[in-house]
Protein backbone atom coordinates (compact mmCIF):
# COMPACT_ATOMS: atom_id res chain seq x y z
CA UNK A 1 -30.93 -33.61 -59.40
CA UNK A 2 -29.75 -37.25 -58.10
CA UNK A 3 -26.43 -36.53 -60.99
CA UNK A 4 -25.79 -33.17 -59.90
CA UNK A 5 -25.39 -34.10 -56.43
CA UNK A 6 -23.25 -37.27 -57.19
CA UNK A 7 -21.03 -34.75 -59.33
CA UNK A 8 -21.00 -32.30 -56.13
CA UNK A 9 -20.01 -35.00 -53.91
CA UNK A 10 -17.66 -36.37 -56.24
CA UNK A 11 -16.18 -32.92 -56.83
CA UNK A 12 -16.06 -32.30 -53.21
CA UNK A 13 -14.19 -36.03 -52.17
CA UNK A 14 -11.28 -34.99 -54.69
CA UNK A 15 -11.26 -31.72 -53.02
CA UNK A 16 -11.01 -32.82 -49.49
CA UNK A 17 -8.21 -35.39 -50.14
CA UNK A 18 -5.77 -33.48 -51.93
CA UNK A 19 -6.93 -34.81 -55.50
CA UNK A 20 -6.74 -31.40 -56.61
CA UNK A 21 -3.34 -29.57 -56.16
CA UNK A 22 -3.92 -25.46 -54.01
CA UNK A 23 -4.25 -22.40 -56.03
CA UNK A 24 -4.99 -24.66 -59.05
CA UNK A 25 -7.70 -22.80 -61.64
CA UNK A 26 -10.83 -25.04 -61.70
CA UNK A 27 -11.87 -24.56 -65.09
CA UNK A 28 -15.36 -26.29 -66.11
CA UNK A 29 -14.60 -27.28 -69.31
CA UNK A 30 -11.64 -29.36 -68.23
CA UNK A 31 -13.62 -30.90 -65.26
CA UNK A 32 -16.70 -31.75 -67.03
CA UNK A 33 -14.96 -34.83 -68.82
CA UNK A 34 -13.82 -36.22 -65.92
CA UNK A 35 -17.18 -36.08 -63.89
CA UNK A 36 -19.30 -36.92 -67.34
CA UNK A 37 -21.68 -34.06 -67.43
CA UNK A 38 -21.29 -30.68 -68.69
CA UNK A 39 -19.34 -27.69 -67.75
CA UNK A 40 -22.95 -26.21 -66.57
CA UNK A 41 -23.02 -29.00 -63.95
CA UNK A 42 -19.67 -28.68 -62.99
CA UNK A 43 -19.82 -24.35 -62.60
CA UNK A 44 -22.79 -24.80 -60.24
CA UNK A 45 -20.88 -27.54 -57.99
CA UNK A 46 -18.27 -25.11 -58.16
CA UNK A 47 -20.58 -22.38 -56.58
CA UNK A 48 -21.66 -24.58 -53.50
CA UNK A 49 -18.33 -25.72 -52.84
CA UNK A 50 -17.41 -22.00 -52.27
CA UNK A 51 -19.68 -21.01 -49.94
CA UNK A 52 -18.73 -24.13 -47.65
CA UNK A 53 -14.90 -22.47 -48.12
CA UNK A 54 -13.58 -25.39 -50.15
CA UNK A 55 -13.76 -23.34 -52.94
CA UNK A 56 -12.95 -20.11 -53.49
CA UNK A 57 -14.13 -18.28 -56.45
CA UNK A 58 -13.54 -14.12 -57.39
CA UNK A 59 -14.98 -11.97 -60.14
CA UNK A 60 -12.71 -12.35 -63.38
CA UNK A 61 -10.39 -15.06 -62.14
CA UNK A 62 -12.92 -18.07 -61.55
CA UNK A 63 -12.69 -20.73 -59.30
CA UNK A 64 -8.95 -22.11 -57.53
CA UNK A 65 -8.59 -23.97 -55.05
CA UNK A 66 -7.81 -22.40 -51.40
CA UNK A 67 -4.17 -22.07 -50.35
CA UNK A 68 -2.84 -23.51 -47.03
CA UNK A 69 -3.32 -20.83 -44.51
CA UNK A 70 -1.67 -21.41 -41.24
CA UNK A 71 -4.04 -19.26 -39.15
CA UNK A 72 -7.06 -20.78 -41.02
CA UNK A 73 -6.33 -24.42 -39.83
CA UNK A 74 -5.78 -22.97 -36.38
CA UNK A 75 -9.30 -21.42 -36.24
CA UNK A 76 -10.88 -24.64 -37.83
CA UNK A 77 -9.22 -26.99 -35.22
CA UNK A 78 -10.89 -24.44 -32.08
CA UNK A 79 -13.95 -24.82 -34.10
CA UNK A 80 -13.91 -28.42 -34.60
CA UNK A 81 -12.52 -28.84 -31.24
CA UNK A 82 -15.60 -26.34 -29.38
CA UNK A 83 -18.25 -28.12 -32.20
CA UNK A 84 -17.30 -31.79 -31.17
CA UNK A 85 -17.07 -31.30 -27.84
CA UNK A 86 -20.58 -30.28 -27.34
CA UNK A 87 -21.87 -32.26 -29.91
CA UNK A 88 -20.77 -35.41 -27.95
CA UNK A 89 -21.66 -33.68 -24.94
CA UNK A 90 -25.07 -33.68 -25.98
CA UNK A 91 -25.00 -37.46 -27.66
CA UNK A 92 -24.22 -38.76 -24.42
CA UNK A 93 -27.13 -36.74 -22.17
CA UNK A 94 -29.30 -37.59 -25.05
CA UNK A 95 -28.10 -40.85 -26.96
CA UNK A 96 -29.21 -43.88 -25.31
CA UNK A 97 -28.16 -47.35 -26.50
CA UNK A 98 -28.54 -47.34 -29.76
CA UNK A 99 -25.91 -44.93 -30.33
CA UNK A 100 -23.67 -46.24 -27.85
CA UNK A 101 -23.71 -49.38 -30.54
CA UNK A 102 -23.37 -47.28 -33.42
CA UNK A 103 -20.77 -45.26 -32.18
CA UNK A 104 -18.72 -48.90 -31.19
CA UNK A 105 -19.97 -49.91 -34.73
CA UNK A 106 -17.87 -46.92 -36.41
CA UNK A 107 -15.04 -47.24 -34.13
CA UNK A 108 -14.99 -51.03 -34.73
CA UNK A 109 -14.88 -50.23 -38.83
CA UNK A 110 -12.02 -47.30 -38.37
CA UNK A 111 -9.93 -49.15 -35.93
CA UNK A 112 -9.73 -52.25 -38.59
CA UNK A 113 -8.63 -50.07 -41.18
CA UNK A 114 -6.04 -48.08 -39.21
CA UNK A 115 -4.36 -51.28 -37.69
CA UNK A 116 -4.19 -52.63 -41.94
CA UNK A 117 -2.58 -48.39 -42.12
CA UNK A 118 -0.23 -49.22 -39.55
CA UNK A 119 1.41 -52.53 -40.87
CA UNK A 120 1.28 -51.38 -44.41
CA UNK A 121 4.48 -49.90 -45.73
CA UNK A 122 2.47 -48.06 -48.64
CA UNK A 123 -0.79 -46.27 -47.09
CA UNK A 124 -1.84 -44.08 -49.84
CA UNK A 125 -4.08 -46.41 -50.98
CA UNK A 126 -6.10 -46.84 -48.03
CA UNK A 127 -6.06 -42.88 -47.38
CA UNK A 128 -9.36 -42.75 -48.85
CA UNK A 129 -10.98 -46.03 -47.17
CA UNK A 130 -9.47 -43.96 -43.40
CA UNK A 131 -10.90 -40.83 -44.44
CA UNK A 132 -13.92 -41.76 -44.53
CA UNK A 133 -14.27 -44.20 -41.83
CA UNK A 134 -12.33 -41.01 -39.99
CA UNK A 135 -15.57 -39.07 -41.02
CA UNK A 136 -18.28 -41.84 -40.30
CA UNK A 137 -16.60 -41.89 -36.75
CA UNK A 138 -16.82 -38.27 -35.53
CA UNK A 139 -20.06 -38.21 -37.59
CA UNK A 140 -21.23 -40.47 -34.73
CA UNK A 141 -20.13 -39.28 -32.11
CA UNK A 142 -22.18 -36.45 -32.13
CA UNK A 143 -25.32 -37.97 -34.39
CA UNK A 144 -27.25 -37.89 -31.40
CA UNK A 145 -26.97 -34.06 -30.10
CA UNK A 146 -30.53 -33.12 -31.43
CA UNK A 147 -29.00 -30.06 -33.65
CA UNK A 148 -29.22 -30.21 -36.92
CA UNK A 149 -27.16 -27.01 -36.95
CA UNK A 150 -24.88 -28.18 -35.03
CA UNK A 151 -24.31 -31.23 -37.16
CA UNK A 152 -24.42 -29.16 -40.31
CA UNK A 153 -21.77 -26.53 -39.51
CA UNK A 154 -19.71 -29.86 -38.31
CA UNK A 155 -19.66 -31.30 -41.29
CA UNK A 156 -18.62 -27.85 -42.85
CA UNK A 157 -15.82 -27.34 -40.60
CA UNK A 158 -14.66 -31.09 -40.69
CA UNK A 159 -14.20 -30.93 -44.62
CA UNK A 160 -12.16 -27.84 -44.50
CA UNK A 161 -10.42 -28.70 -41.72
CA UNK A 162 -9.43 -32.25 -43.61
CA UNK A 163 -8.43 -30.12 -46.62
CA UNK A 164 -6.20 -27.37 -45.00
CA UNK A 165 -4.35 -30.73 -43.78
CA UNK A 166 -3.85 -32.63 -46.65
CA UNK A 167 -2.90 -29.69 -48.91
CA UNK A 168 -0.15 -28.45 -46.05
CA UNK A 169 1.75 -31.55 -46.07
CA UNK A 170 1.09 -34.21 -48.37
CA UNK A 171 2.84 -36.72 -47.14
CA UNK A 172 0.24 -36.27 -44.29
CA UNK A 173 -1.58 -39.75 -44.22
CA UNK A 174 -2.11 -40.93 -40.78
CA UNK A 175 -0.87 -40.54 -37.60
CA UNK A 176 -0.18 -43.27 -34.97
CA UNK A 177 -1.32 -41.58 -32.49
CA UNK A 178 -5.12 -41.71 -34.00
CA UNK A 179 -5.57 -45.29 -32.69
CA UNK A 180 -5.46 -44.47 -29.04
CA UNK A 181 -7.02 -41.41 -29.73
CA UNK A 182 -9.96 -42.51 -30.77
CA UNK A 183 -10.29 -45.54 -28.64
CA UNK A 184 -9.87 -42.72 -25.67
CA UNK A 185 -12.62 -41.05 -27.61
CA UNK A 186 -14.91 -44.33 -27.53
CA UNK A 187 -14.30 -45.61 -24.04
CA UNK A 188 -14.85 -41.94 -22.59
CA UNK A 189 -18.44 -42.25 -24.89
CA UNK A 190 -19.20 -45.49 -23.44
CA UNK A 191 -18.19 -44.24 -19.66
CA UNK A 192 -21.06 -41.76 -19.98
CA UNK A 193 -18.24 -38.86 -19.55
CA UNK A 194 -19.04 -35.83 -20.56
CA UNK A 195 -15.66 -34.47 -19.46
CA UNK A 196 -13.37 -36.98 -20.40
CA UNK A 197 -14.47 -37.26 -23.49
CA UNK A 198 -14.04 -33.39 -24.16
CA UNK A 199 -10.53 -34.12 -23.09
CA UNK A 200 -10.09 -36.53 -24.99
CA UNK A 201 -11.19 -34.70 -28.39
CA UNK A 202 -8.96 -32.19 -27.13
CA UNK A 203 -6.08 -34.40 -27.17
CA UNK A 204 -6.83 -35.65 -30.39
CA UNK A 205 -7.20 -32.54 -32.25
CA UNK A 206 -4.69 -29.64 -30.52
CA UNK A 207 -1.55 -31.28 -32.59
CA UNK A 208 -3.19 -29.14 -35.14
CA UNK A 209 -3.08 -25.82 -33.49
CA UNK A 210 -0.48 -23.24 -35.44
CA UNK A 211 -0.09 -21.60 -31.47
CA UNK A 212 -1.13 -22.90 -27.64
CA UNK A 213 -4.50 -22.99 -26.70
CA UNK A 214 -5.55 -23.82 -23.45
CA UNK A 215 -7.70 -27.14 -23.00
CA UNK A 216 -11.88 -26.84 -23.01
CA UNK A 217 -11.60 -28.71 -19.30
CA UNK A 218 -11.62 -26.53 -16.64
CA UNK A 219 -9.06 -27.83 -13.85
């Protein structure tokens, strides 16, 4: 069980940074040598992944993977966006210090590796290293909402969300603008403001809307 979940994961990492090109035919038999284990393995990671959206698999045709979809990243952004804001609503009613220092602890690791992102003329090889410091980050922020649903269909949304990005442009790497956004994101945790820091998600994920949407902060 311990190997097929390594080979899930593994499978799923490749798929949420772009390692495998859209509408490409996932065929078992090819993957299986790659992952070491057999096509078996590989078919049933193939199954999960498709019913978290990262995979898409139809009667006859097998398993590709899922095409950009302009109006799809749109709805995963309001999702994230709705999903993050009252997950870190929550962490900060509910967190107390000890995720106030884990939260600083993430931002501390993701900040180091975006300033070595920003001076490096070639950042494809620290995509991966970003990505998932990106992930431990927002992870954090809401880790202490006390839903385990809520955290769940995060992580869900997060993945495909990170996938219909990196598959619509790939010379998407990083952003500038992520630094300050997430340092907004921190200080805002560490202020104890629930509103702010609902802005401040906001402001960090609406460049991804395909169409206006009106801020989560009432005025």
């Amino acid at each position: 069980m311990d190997h097929e979940n390594s080979v899930y994961e593994a499978l799923r990492d490749r798929l949420v940074t772009g390692g495998i090109a859209p509408d490409v035919k996932l065929k078992p038999n090819e993957l299986k040598a790659d992952f070491g284990c057999s096509a078996s393995t590989i078919r049933e990671s193939l199954f999960r992944l498709s019913t978290e959206g990262l995979v898409i698999f139809k009667e006859q045709r097998g398993f590709r993977v899922p095409l950009p979809n302009p109006q799809l990243q749109h709805e995963l952004t309001q999702l994230r966006i709705l999903l993050e804001c009252e997950g870190a609503s929550l962490s900060i009613r509910l967190g107390g210090l000890e995720w106030e220092a884990r939260l600083t602890a993430a931002h501390h690791k993701l900040s180091h590796i975006e300033s070595r992102v920003w001076e490096s003329e070639d950042s494809s090889p620290l995509f991966p290293l970003w990505t998932q410091a990106e992930s431990e980050f927002h992870e954090t922020l809401i880790s202490s909402c006390d839903s385990d649903v809520l955290k769940a269909s995060h992580s869900i949304i997060y993945r495909r969300f990170r996938q219909q990005l990196i598959n619509t442009d790939k010379e998407y790497i990083f952003i500038a603008e992520n630094i300050q956004d997430h340092k907004g994101i921190l200080d805002a945790g560490l202020e104890r403001n629930e509103e702010l820091i609902k802005q401040q998600i906001y402001n960090h994920l609406s460049r991804n809307f395909c169409k206006p949407m009106p801020s989560p902060v009432s005025s």
